[in-house]
Protein backbone atom coordinates (compact mmCIF):
# COMPACT_ATOMS: atom_id res chain seq x y z
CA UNK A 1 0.00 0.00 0.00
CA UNK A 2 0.99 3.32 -0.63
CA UNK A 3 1.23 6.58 1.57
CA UNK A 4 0.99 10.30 0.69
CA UNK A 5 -0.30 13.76 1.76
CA UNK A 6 -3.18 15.33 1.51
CA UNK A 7 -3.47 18.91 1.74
CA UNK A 8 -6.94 20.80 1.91
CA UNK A 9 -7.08 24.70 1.82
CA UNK A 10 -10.52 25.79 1.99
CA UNK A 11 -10.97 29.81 1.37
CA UNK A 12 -13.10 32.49 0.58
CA UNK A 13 -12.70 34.40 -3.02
CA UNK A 14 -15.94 36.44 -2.06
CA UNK A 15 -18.72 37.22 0.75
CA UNK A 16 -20.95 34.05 -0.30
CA UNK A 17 -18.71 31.49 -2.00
CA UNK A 18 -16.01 28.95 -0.75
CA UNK A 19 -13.29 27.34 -3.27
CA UNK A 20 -11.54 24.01 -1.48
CA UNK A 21 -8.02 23.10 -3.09
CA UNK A 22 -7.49 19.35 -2.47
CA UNK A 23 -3.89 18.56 -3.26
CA UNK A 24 -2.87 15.12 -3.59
CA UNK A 25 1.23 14.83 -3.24
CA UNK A 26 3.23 11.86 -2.28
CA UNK A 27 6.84 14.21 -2.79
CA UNK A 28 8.10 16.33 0.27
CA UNK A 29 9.62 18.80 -1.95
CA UNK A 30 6.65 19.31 -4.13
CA UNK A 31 4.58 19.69 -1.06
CA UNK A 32 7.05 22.44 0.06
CA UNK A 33 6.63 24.05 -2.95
CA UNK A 34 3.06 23.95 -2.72
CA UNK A 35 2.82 25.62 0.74
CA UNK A 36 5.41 28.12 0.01
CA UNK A 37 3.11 29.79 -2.85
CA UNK A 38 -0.29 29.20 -0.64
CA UNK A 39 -2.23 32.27 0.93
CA UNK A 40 -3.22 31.39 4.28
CA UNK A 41 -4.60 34.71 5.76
CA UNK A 42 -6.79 33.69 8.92
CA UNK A 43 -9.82 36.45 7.59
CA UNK A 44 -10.02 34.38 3.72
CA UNK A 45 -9.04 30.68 5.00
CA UNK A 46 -11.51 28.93 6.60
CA UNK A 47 -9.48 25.98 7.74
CA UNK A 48 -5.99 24.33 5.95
CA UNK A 49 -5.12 20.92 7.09
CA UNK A 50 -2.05 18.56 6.21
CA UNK A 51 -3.22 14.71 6.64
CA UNK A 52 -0.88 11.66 5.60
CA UNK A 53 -2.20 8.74 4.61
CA UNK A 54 -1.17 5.05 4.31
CA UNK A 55 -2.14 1.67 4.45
CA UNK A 56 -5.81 3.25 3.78
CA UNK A 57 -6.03 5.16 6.89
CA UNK A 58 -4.29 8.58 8.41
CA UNK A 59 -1.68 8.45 9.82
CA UNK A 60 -1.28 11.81 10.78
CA UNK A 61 -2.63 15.30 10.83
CA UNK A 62 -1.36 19.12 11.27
CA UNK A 63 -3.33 22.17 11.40
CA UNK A 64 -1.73 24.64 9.41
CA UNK A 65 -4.02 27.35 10.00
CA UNK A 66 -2.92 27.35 13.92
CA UNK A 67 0.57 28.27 12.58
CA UNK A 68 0.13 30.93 10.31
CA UNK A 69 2.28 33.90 12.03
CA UNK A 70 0.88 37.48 11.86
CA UNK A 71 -0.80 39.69 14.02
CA UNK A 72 -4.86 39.59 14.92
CA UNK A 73 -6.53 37.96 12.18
CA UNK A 74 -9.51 40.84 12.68
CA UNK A 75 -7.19 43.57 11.61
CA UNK A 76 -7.22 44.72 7.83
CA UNK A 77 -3.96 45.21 6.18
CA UNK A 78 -3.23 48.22 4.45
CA UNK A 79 -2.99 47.80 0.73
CA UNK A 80 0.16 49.55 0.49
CA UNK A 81 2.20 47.48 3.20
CA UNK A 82 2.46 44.10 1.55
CA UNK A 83 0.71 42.35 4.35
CA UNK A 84 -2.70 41.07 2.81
CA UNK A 85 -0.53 37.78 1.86
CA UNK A 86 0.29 35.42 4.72
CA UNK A 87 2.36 32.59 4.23
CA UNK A 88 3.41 29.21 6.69
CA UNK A 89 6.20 29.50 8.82
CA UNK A 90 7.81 26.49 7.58
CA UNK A 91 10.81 26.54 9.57
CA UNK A 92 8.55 26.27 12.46
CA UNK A 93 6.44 23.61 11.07
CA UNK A 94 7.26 19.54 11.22
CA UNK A 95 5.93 18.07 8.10
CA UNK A 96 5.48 14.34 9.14
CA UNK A 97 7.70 11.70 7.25
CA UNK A 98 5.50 8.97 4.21
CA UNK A 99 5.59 5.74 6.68
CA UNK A 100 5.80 4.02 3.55
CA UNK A 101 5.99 4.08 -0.27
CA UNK A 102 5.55 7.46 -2.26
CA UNK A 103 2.01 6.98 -4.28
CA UNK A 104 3.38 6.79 -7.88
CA UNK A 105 2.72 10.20 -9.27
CA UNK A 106 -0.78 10.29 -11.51
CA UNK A 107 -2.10 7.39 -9.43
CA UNK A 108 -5.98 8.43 -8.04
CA UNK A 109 -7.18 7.84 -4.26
CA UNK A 110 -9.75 7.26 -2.40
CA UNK A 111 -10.18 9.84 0.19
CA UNK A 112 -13.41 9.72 2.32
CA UNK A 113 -14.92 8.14 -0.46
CA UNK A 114 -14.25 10.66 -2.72
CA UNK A 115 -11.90 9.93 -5.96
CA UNK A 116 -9.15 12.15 -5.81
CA UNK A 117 -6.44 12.41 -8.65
CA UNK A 118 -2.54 13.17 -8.37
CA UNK A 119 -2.06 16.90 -8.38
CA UNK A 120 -4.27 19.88 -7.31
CA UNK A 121 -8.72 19.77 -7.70
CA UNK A 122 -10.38 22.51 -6.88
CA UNK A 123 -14.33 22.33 -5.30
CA UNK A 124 -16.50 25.48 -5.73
CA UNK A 125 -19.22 25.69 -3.01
């Protein structure tokens, strides 16, 4: 059996919709990569979890939202200061290790019942 991460960052892109990126990565590096470029500001995320998977069950799971740095999430940046982008402190956060083989890249899951390719899906709500 196979193991890899799954990484769901559920946001809001207006005042009445919700847009869940489900990304499906079995590569630590690529999973870097991934949170390095991803927007976690407390007032647009609704909730950003890390789980890993294997043998058909998780193994593990890490609230990312509870370590996004910054100061009160009720504040509003101002536009000109560069702060309406939060990002992970990721040399304060411990990715857990695969406990076993990487999920060949392209290869679907099964993730509470839900088919889930390799790669990034996006849900619209």
């Amino acid at each position: 059996m196979h193991s890899f991460y799954v990484l769901r960052h559920t946001g809001l892109p207006n005042n009445s919709d919700t847009i869940t990126e489900c990304y499906v990565l079995a590569d630590r590096d690529d999973l870097i990569r991934v949170l390095t470029g991803l927007d976690v500001d407390p007032r647009w995320t609704e909730a950003c979890t890390l789980t890993v998977h294997a043998d058909g069950a998780v193994t593990g799971t890490v609230d990312l939202l509870a370590t996004v740095p910054g100061d009160d999430p009720d504040d509003e940046p101002d536009e000109d200061d560069g702060e309406g982008f939060r990002t992970l402190d990721l040399a304060g956060l411990e990715i857990p290790s695969l406990p076993g083989p990487p999920l060949p890249p392209g290869h679907p899951v099964i993730v509470d019942g839900e088919a889930l390719p390799y790669g990034c899906t996006a849900f619209y709500n």
